[in-house]
C-alpha atoms as a PDB file:
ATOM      1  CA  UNK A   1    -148.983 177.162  70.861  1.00  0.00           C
ATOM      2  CA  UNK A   2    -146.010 174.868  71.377  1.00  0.00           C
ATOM      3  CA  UNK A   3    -144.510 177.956  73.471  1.00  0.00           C
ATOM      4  CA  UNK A   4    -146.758 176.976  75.782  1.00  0.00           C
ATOM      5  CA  UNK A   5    -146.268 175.050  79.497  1.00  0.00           C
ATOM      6  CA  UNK A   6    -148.014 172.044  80.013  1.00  0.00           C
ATOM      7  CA  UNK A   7    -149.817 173.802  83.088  1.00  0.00           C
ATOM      8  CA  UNK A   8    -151.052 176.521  81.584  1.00  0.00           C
ATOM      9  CA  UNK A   9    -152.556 174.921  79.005  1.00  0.00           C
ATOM     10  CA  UNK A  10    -154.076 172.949  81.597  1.00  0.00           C
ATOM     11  CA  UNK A  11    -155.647 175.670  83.742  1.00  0.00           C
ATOM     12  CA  UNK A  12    -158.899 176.473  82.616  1.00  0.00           C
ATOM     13  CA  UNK A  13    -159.912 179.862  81.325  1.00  0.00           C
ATOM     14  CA  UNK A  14    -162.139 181.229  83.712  1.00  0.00           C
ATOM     15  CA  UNK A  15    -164.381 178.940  86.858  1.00  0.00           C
ATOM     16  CA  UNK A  16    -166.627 176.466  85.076  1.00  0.00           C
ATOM     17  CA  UNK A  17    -164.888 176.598  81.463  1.00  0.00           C
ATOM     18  CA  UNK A  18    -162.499 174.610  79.575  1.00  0.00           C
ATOM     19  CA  UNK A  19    -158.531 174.603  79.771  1.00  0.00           C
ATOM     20  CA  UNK A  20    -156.700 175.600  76.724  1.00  0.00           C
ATOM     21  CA  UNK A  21    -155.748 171.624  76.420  1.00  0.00           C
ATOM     22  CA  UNK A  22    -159.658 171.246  76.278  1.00  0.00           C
ATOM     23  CA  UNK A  23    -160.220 173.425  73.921  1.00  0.00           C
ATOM     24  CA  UNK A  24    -157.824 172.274  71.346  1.00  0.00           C
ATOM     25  CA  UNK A  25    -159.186 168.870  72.560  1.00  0.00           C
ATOM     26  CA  UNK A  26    -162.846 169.918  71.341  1.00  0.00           C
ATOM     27  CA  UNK A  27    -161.028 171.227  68.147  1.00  0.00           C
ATOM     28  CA  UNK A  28    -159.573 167.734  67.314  1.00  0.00           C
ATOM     29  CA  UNK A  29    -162.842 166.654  67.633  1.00  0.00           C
ATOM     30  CA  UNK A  30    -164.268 169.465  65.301  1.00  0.00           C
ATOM     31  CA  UNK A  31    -161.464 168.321  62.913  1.00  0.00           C
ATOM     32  CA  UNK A  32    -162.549 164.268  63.220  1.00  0.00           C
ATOM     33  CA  UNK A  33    -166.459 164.941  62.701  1.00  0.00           C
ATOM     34  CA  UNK A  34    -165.901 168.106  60.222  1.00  0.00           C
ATOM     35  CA  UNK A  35    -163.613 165.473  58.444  1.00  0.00           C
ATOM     36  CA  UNK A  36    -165.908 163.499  57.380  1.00  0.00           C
ATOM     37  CA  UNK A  37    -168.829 165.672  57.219  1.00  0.00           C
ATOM     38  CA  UNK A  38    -166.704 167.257  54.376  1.00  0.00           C
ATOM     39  CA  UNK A  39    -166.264 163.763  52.953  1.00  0.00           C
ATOM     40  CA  UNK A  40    -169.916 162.703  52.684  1.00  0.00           C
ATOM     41  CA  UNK A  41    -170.908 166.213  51.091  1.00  0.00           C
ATOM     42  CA  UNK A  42    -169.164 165.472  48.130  1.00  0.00           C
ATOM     43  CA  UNK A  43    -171.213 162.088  47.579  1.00  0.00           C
ATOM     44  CA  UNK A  44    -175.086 162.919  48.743  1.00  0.00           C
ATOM     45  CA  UNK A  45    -177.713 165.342  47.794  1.00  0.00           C
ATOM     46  CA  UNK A  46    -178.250 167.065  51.413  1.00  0.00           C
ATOM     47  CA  UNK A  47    -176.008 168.837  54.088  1.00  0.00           C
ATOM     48  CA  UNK A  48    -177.550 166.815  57.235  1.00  0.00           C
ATOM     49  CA  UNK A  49    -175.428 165.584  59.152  1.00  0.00           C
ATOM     50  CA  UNK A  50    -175.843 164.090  63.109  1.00  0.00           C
ATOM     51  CA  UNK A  51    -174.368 166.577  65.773  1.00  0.00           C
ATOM     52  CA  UNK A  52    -172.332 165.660  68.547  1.00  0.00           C
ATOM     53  CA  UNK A  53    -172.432 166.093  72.625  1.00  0.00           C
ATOM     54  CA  UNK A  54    -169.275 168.197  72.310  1.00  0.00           C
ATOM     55  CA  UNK A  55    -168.871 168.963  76.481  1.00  0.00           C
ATOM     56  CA  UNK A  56    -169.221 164.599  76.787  1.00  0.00           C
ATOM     57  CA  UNK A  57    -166.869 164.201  73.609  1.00  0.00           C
ATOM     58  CA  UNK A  58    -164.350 166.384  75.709  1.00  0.00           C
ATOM     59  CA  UNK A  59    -164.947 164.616  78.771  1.00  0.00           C
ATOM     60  CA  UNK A  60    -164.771 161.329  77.788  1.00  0.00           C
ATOM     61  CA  UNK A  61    -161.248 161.732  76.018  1.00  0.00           C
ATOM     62  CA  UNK A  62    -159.813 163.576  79.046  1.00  0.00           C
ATOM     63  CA  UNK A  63    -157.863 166.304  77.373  1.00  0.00           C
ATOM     64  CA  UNK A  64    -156.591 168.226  80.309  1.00  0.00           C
ATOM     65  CA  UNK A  65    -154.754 165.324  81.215  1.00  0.00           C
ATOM     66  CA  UNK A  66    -153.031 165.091  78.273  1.00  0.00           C
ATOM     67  CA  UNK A  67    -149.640 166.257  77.168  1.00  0.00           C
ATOM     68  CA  UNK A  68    -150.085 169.630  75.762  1.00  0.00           C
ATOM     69  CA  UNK A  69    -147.493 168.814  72.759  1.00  0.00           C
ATOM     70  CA  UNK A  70    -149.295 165.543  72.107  1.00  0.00           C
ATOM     71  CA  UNK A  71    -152.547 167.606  71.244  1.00  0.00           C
ATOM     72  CA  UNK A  72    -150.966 170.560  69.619  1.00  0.00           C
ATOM     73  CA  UNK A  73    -149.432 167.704  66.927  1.00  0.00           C
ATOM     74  CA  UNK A  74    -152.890 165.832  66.944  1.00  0.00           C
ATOM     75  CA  UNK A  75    -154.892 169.083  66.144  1.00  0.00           C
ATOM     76  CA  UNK A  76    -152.213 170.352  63.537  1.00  0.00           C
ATOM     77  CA  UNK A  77    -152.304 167.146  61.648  1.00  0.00           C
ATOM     78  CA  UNK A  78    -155.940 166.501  61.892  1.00  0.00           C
ATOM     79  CA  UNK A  79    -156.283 170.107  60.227  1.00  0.00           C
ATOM     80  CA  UNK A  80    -153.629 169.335  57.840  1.00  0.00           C
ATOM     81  CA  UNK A  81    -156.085 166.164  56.985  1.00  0.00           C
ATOM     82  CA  UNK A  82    -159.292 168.568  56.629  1.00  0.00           C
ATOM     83  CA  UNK A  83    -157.220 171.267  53.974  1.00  0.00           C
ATOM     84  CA  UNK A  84    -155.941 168.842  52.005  1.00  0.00           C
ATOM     85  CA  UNK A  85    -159.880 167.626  51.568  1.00  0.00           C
ATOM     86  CA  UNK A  86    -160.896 171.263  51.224  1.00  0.00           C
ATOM     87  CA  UNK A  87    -158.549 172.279  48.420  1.00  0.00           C
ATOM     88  CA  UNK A  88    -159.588 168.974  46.932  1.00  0.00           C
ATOM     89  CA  UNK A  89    -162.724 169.950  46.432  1.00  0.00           C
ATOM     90  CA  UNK A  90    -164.083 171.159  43.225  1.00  0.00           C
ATOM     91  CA  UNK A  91    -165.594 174.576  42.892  1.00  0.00           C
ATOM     92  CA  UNK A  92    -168.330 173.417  41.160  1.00  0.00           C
ATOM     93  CA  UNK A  93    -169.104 170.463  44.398  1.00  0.00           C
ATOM     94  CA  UNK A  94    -168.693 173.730  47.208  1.00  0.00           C
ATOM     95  CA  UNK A  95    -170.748 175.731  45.409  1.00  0.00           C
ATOM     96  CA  UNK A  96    -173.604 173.201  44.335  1.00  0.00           C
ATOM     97  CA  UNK A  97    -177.017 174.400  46.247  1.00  0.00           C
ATOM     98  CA  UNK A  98    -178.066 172.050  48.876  1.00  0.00           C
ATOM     99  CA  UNK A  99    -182.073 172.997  50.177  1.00  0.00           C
ATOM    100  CA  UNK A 100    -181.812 170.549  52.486  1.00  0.00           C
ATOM    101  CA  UNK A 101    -179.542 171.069  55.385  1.00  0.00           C
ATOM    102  CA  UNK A 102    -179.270 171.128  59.025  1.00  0.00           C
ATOM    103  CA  UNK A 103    -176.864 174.022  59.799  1.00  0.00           C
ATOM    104  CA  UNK A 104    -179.098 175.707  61.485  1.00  0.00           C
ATOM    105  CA  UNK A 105    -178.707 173.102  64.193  1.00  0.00           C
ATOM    106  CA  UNK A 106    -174.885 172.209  64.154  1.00  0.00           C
ATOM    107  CA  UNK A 107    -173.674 175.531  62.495  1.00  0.00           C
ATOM    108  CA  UNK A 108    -171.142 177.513  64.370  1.00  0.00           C
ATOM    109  CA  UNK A 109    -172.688 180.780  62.768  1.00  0.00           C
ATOM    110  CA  UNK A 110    -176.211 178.874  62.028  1.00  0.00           C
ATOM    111  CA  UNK A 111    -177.679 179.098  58.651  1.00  0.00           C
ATOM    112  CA  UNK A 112    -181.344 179.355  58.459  1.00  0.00           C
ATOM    113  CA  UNK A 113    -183.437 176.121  57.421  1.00  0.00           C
ATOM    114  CA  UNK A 114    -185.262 178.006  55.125  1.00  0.00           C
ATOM    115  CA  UNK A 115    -181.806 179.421  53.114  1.00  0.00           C
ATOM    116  CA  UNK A 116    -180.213 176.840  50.984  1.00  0.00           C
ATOM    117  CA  UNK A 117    -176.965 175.624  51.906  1.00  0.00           C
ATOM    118  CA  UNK A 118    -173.368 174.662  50.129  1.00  0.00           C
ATOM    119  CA  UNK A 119    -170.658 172.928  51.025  1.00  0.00           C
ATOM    120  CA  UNK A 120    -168.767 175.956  50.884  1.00  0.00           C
ATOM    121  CA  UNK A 121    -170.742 177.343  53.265  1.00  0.00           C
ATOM    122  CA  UNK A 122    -169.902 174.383  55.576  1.00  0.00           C
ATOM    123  CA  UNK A 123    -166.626 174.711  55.147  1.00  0.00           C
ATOM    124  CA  UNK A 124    -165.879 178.560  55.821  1.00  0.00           C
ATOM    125  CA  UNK A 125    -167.926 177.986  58.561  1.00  0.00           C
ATOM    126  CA  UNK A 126    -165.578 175.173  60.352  1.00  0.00           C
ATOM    127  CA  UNK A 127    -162.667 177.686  59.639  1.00  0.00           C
ATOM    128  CA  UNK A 128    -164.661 180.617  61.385  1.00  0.00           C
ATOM    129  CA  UNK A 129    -165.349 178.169  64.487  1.00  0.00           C
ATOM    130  CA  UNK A 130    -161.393 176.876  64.772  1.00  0.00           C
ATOM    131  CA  UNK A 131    -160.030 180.731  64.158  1.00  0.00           C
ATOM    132  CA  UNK A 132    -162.473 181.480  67.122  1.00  0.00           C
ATOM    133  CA  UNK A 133    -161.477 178.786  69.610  1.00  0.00           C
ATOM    134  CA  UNK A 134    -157.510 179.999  68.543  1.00  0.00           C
ATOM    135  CA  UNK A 135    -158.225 183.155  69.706  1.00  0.00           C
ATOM    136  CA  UNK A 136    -159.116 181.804  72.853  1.00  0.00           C
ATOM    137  CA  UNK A 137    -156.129 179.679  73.281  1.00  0.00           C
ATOM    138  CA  UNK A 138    -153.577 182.286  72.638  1.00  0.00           C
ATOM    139  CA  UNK A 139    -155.791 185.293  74.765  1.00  0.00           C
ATOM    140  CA  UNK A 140    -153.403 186.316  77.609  1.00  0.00           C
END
């Protein structure tokens, strides 16, 4: 990613969607929330957590007029943050049944209400979103 130029990070995919800058922008923000979503799991009974206006969140903050560098660093060490919570986390806290969850509304790859939920769950699921908005930032 640090390969990159500034202005082509800048330039936004296609008409009408984000810049690469943007969408390492929204991942920061993925990282921040996600964070602490990952956080609170570990000390309450239920997986239900508020959502966020991610377009606004992106917005607000102005990422495509941001250094490229500066967000590359920001993303890498908010993720570096969010692992070293992961692979703090017991087994026996990811894999401890939650019924009550709201994944089905702020899942990447929504989880039914109806199917009970874990924190591992959550977890693989933030990893499945980031590896998907990568893929986007490096496409040609």
């Amino acid at each position: 990613m640090l390969a990159m130029s500034d202005d082509r990070a800048a330039h936004p995919l296609a008409a009408g969607k984000w810049s690469r800058k943007e969408i390492v922008g929204h991942l920061i923000d993925s990282a921040v929330n996600n964070q602490a979503r990952f956080v609170r799991a570990q000390l309450q009974d239920d997986l239900v957590f508020d959502g966020y206006d991610q377009a606004a969140w992106v917005r607000v903050q102005r990422y495509r007029q941001r250094e490229w560098t500066e967000l590359v660093h920001l993303w890498r060490a908010y993720n570096e943050q969010v692992s070293a919570i992961v692979l703090a986390t017991p087994a026996s806290e990811m894999d401890r049944p939650r019924p009550r969850h709201n994944l089905d509304q702020i899942g990447f790859q929504p989880l039914p209400s109806a199917t009970g939920a874990t924190l591992g769950f959550l977890m693989r699921d933030y990893l499945a979103h980031l590896q998907h908005h990568v893929r986007q930032v490096l496409s040609v």
